[in-house]
N, C-alpha and C. Protein backbone atom coordinates (compact mmCIF):
# COMPACT_ATOMS: atom_id res chain seq x y z
N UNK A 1 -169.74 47.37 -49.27
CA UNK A 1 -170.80 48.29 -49.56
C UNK A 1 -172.09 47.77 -48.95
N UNK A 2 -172.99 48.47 -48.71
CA UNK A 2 -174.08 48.31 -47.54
C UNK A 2 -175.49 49.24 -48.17
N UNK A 3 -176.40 49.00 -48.45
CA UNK A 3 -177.72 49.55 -48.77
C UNK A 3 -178.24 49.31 -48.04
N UNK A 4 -179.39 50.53 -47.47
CA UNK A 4 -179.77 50.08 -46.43
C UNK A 4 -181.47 50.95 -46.84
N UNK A 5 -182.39 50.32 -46.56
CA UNK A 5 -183.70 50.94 -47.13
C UNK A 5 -184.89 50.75 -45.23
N UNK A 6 -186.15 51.89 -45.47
CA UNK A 6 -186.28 51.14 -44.42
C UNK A 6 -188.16 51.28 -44.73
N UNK A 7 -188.17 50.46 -43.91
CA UNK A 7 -189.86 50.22 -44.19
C UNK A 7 -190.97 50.28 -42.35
N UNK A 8 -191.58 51.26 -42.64
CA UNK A 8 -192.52 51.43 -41.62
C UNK A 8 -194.10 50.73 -42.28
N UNK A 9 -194.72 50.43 -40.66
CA UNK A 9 -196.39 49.93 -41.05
C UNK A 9 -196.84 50.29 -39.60
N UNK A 10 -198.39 50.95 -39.89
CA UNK A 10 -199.10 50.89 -38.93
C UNK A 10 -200.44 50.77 -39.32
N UNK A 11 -200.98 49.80 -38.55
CA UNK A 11 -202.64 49.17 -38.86
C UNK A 11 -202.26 47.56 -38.76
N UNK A 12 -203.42 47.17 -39.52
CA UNK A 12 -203.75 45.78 -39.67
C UNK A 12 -203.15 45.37 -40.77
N UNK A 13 -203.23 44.10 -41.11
CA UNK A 13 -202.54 43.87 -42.84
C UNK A 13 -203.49 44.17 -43.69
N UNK A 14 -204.67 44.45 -43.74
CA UNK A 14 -206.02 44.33 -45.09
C UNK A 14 -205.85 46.15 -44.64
N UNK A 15 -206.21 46.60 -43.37
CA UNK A 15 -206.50 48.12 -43.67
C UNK A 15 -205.25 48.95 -43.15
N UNK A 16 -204.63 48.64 -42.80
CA UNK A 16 -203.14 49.33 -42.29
C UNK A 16 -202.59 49.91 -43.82
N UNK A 17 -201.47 50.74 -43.05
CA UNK A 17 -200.66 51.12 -44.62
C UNK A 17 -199.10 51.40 -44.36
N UNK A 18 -198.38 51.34 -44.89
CA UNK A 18 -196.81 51.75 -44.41
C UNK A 18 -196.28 52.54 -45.93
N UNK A 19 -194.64 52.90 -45.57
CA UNK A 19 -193.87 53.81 -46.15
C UNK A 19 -192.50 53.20 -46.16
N UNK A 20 -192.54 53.03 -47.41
CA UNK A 20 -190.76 52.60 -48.05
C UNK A 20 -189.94 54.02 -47.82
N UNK A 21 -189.11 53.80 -47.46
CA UNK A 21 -187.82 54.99 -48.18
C UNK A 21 -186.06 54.08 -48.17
N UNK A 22 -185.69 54.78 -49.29
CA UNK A 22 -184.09 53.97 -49.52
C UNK A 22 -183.00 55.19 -49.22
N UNK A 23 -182.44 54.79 -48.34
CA UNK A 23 -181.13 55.12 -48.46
C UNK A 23 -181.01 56.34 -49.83
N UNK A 24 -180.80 56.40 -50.60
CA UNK A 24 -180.78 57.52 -51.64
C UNK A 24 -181.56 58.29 -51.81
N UNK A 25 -182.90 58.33 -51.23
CA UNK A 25 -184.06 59.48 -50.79
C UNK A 25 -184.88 58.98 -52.28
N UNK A 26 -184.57 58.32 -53.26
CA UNK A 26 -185.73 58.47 -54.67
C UNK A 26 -186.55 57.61 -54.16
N UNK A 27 -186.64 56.84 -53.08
CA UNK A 27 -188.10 56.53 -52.23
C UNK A 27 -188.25 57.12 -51.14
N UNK A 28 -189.18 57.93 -50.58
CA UNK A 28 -188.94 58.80 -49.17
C UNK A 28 -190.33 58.53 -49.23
N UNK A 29 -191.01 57.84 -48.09
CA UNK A 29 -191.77 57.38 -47.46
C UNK A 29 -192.89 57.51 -48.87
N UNK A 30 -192.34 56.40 -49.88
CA UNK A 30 -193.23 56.22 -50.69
C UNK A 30 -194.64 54.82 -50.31
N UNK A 31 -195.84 55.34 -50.37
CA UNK A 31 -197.10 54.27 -49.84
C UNK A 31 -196.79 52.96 -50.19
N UNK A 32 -197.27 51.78 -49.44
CA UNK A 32 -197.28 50.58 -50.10
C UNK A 32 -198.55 50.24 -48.69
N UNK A 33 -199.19 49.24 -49.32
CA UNK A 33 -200.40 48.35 -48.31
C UNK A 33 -200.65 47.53 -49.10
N UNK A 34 -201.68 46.94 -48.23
CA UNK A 34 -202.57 45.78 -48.94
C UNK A 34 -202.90 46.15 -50.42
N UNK A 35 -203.54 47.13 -50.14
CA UNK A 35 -204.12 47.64 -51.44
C UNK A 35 -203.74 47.75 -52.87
N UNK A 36 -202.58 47.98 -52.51
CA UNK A 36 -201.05 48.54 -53.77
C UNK A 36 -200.72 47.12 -53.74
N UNK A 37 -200.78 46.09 -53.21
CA UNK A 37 -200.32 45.13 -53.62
C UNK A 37 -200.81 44.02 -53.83
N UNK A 38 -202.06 44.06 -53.68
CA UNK A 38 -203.02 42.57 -54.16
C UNK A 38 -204.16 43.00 -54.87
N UNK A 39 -204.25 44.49 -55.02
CA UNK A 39 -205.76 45.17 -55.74
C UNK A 39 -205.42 46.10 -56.76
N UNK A 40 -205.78 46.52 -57.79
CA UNK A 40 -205.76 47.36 -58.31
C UNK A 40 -206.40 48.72 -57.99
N UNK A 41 -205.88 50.17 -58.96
CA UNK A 41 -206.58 51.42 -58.45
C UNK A 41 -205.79 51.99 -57.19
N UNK A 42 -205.15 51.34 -56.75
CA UNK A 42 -204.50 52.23 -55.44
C UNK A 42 -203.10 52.88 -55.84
N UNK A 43 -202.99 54.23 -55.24
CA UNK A 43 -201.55 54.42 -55.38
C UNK A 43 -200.41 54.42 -55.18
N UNK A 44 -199.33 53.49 -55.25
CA UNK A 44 -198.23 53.62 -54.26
C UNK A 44 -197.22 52.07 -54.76
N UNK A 45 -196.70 51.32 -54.34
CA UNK A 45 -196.28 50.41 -54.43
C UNK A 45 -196.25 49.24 -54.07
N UNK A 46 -195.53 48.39 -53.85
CA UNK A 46 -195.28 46.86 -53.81
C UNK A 46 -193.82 46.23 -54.03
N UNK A 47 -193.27 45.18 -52.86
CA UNK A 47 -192.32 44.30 -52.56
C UNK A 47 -192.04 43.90 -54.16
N UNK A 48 -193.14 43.38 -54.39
CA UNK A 48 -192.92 42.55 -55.66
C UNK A 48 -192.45 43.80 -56.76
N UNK A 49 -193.39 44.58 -56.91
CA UNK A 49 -193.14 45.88 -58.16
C UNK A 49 -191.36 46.15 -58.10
N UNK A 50 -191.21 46.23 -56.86
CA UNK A 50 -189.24 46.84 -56.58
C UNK A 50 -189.01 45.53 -56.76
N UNK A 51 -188.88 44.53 -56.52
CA UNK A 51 -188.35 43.46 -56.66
C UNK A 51 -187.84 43.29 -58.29
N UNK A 52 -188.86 43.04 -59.02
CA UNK A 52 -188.88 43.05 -60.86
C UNK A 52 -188.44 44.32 -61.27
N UNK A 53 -188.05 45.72 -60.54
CA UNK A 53 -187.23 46.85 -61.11
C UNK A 53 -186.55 46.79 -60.76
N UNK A 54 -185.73 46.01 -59.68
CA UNK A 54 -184.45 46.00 -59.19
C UNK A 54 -183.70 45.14 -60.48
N UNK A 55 -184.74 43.99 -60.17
CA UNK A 55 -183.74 42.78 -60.98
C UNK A 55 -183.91 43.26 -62.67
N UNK A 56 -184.72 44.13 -63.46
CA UNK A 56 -184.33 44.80 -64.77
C UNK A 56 -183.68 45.62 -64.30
N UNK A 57 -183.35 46.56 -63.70
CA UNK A 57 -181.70 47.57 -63.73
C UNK A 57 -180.59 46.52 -63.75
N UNK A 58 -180.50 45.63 -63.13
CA UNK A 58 -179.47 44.81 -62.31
C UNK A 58 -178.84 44.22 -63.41
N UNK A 59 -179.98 43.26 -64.31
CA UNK A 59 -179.87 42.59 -65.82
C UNK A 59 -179.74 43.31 -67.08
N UNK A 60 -180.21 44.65 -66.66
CA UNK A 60 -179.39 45.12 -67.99
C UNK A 60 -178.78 46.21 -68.41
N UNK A 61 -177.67 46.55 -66.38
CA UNK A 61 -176.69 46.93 -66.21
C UNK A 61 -175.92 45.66 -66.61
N UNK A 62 -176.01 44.49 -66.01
CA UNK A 62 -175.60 43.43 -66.52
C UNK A 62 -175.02 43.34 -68.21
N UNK A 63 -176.13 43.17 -69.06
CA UNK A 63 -175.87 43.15 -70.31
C UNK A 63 -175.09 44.11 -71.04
N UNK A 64 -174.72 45.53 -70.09
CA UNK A 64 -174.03 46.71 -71.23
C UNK A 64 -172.67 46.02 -70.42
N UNK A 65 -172.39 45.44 -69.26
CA UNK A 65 -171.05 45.47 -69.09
C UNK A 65 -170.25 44.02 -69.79
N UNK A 66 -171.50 43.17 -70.23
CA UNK A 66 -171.22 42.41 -70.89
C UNK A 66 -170.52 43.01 -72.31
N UNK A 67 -171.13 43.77 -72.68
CA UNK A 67 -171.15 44.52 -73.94
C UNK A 67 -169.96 44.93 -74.38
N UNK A 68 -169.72 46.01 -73.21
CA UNK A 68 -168.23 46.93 -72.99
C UNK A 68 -167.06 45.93 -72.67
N UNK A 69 -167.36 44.99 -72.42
CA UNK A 69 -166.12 44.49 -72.17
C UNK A 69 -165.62 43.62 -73.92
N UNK A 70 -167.06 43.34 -74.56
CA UNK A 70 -166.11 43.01 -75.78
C UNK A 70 -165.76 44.29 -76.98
N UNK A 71 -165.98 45.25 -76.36
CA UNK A 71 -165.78 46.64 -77.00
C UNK A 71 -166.98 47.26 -77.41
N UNK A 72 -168.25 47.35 -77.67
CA UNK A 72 -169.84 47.58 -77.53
C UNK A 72 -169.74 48.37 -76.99
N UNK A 73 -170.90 49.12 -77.57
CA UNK A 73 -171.33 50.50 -76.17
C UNK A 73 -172.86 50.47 -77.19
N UNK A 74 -173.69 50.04 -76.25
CA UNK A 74 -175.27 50.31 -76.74
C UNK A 74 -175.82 51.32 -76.97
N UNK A 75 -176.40 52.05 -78.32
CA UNK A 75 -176.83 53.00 -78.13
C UNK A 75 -178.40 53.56 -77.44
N UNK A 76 -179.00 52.43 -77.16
CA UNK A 76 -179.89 52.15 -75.80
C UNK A 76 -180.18 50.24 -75.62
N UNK A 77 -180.47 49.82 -74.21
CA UNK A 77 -181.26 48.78 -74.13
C UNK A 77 -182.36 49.62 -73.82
N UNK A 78 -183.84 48.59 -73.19
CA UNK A 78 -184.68 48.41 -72.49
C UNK A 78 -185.30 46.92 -72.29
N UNK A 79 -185.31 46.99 -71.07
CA UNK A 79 -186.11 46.01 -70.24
C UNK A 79 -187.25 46.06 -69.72
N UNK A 80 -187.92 44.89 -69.90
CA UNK A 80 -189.26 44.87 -69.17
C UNK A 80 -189.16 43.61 -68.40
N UNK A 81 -189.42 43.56 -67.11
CA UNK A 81 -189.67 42.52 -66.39
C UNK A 81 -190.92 42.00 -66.28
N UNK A 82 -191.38 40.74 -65.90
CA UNK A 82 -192.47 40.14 -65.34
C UNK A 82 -192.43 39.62 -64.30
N UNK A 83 -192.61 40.08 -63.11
CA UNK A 83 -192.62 38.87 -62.03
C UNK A 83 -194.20 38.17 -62.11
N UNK A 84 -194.15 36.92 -61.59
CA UNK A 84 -195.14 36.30 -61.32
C UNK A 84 -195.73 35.85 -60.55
N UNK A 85 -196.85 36.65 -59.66
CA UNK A 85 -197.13 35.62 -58.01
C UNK A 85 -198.10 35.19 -57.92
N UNK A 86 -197.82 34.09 -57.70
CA UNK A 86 -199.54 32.79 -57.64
C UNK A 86 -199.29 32.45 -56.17
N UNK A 87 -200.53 32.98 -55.79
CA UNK A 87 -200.46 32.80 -54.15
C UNK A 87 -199.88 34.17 -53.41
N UNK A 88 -198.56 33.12 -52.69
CA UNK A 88 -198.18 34.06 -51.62
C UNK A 88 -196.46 33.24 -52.52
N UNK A 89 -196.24 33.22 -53.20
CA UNK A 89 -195.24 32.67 -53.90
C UNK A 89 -194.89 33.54 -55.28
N UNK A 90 -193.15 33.74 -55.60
CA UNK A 90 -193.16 34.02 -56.95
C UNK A 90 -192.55 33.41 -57.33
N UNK A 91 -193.24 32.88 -58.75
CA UNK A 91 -193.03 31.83 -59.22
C UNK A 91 -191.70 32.16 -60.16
N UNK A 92 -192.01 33.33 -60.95
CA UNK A 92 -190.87 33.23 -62.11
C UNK A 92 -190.76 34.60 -62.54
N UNK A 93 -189.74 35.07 -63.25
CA UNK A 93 -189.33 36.41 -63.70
C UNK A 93 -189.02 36.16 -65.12
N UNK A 94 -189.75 36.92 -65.58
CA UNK A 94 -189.68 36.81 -67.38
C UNK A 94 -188.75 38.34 -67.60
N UNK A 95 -187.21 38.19 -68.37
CA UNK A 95 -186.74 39.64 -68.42
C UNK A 95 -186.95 39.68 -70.09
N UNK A 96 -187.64 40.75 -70.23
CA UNK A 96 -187.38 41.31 -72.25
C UNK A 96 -187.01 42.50 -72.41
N UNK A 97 -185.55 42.19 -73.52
CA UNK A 97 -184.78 43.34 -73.51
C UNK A 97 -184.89 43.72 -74.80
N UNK A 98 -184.87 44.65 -75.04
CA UNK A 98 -184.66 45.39 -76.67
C UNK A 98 -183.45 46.48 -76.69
N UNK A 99 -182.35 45.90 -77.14
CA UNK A 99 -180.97 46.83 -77.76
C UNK A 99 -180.88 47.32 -79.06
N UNK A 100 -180.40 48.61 -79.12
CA UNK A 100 -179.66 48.73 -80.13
C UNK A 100 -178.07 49.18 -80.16
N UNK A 101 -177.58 48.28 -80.58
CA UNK A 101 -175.97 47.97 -80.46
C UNK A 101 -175.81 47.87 -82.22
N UNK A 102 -174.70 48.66 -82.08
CA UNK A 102 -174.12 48.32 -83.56
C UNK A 102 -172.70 47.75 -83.24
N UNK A 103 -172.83 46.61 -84.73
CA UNK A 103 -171.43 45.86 -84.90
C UNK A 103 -171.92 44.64 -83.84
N UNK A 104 -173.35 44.21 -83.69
CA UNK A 104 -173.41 42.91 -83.38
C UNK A 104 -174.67 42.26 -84.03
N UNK A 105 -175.00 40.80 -83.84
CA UNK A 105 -175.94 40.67 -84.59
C UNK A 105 -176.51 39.98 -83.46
N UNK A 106 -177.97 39.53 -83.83
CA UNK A 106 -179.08 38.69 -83.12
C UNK A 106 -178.37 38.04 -82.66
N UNK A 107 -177.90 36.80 -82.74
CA UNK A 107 -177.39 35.51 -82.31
C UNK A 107 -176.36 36.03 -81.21
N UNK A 108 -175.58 37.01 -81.08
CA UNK A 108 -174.69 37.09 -80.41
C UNK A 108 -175.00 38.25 -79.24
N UNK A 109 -175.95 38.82 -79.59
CA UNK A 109 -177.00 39.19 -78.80
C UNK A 109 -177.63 38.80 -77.52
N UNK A 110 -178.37 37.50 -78.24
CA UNK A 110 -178.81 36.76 -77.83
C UNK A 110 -177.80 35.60 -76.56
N UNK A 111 -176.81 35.51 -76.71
CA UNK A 111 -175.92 35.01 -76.04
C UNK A 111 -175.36 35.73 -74.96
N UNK A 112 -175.36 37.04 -75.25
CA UNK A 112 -175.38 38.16 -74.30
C UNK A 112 -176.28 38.10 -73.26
N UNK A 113 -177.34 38.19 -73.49
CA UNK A 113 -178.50 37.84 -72.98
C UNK A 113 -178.62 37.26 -71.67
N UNK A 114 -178.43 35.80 -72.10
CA UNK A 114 -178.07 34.94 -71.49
C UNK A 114 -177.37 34.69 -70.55
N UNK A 115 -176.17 35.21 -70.77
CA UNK A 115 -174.71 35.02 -69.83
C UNK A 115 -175.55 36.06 -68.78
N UNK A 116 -176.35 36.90 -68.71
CA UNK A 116 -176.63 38.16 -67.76
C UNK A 116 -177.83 37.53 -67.34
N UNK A 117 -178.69 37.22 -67.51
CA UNK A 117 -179.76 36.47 -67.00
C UNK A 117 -179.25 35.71 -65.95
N UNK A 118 -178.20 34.63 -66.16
CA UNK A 118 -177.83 33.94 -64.64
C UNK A 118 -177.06 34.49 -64.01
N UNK A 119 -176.40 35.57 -64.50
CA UNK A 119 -175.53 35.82 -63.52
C UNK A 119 -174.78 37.79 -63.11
N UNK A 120 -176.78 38.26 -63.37
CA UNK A 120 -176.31 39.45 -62.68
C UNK A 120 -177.00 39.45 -60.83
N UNK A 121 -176.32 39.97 -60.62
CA UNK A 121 -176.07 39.96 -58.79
C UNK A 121 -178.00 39.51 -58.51
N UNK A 122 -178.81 40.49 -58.84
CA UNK A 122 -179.73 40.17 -58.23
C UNK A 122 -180.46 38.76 -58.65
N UNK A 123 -180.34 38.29 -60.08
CA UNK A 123 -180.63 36.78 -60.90
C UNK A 123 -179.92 35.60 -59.80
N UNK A 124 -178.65 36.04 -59.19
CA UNK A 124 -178.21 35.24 -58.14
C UNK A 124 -178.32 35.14 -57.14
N UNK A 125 -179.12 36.11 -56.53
CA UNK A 125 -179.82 36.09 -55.02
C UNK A 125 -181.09 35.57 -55.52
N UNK A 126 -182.13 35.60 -56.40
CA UNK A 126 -182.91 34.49 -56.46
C UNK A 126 -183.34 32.99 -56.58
N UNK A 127 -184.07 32.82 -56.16
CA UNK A 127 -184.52 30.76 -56.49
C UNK A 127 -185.58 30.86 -56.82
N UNK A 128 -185.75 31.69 -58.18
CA UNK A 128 -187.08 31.20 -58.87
C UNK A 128 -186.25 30.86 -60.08
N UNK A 129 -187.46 30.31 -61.17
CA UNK A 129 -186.93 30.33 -62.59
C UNK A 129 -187.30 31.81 -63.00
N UNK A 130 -185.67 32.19 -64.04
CA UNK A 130 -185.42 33.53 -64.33
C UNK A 130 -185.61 32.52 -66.27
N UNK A 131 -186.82 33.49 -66.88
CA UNK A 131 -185.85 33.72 -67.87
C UNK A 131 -186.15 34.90 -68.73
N UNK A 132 -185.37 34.83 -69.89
CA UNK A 132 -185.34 36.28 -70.94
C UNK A 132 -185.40 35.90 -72.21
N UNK A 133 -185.70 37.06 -73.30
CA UNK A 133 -185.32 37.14 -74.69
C UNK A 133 -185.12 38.32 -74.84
N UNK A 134 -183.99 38.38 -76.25
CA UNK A 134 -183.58 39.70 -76.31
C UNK A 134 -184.43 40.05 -78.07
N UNK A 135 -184.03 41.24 -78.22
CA UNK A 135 -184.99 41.64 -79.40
C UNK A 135 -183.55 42.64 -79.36
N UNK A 136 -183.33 42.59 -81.33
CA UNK A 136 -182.07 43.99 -81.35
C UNK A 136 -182.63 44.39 -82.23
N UNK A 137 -182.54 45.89 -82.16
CA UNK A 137 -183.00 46.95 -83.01
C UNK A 137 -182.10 46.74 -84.14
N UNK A 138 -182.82 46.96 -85.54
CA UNK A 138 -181.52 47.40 -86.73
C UNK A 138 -180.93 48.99 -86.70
């Protein structure tokens, strides 16, 4: 399997601007520049912004198949990511999830968690420090 996304730019790096689009059209020459990505107030996106929504779909597609496989079916997660960039570097990805699953408790939850944090596809194409906490709904 093959994804394939593509990215145009024309200008300078401070006043230039370019256009994401993916393969599946739900980005079609959506904005990204300088602006969208080191300033606030602008509209459009950022490397980093898709980066931290890739890797929360990824982690907690991750966590329901964790789920389903011990018989679970969530009646929702949510995730929030943090990426973090100091500099021209990211440093770390904070994932926080909130489930509600019945027929499990915190602790085992929580272990869930975990096992998906290192090891959903996109947590493994990175080399930063990843980490998470989970929160379960009653």
């Amino acid at each position: 399997m093959k994804r394939i996304t593509t990215a145009n730019w024309q200008g300078s790096l401070k006043e230039g601007k370019g256009s994401l689009s993916t393969q599946s059209k739900i980005l079609d020459k959506t904005n990204y520049s300088f602006k969208t990505r080191f300033e606030e107030g602008e509209k459009g996106t950022n490397p980093e912004e898709l980066l931290a929504a890739a890797h929360a779909g990824c982690f907690t597609m991750s966590v329901a198949s964790i789920l389903d496989k011990k018989g679970l079916t969530p009646d929702k997660l949510d995730t929030k990511a943090i990426l973090t960039l100091k500099g021209l570097d990211i440093t770390d990805i904070h994932l926080s999830i909130t489930g509600a699953v019945k027929g499990i408790d915190a602790d085992a939850f929580a272990v869930i968690v975990k096992d998906a944090e290192g090891n959903c596809i996109i947590s493994k194409a990175l080399k930063v420090t990843i980490t998470s906490e989970s929160h379960l709904d009653a």
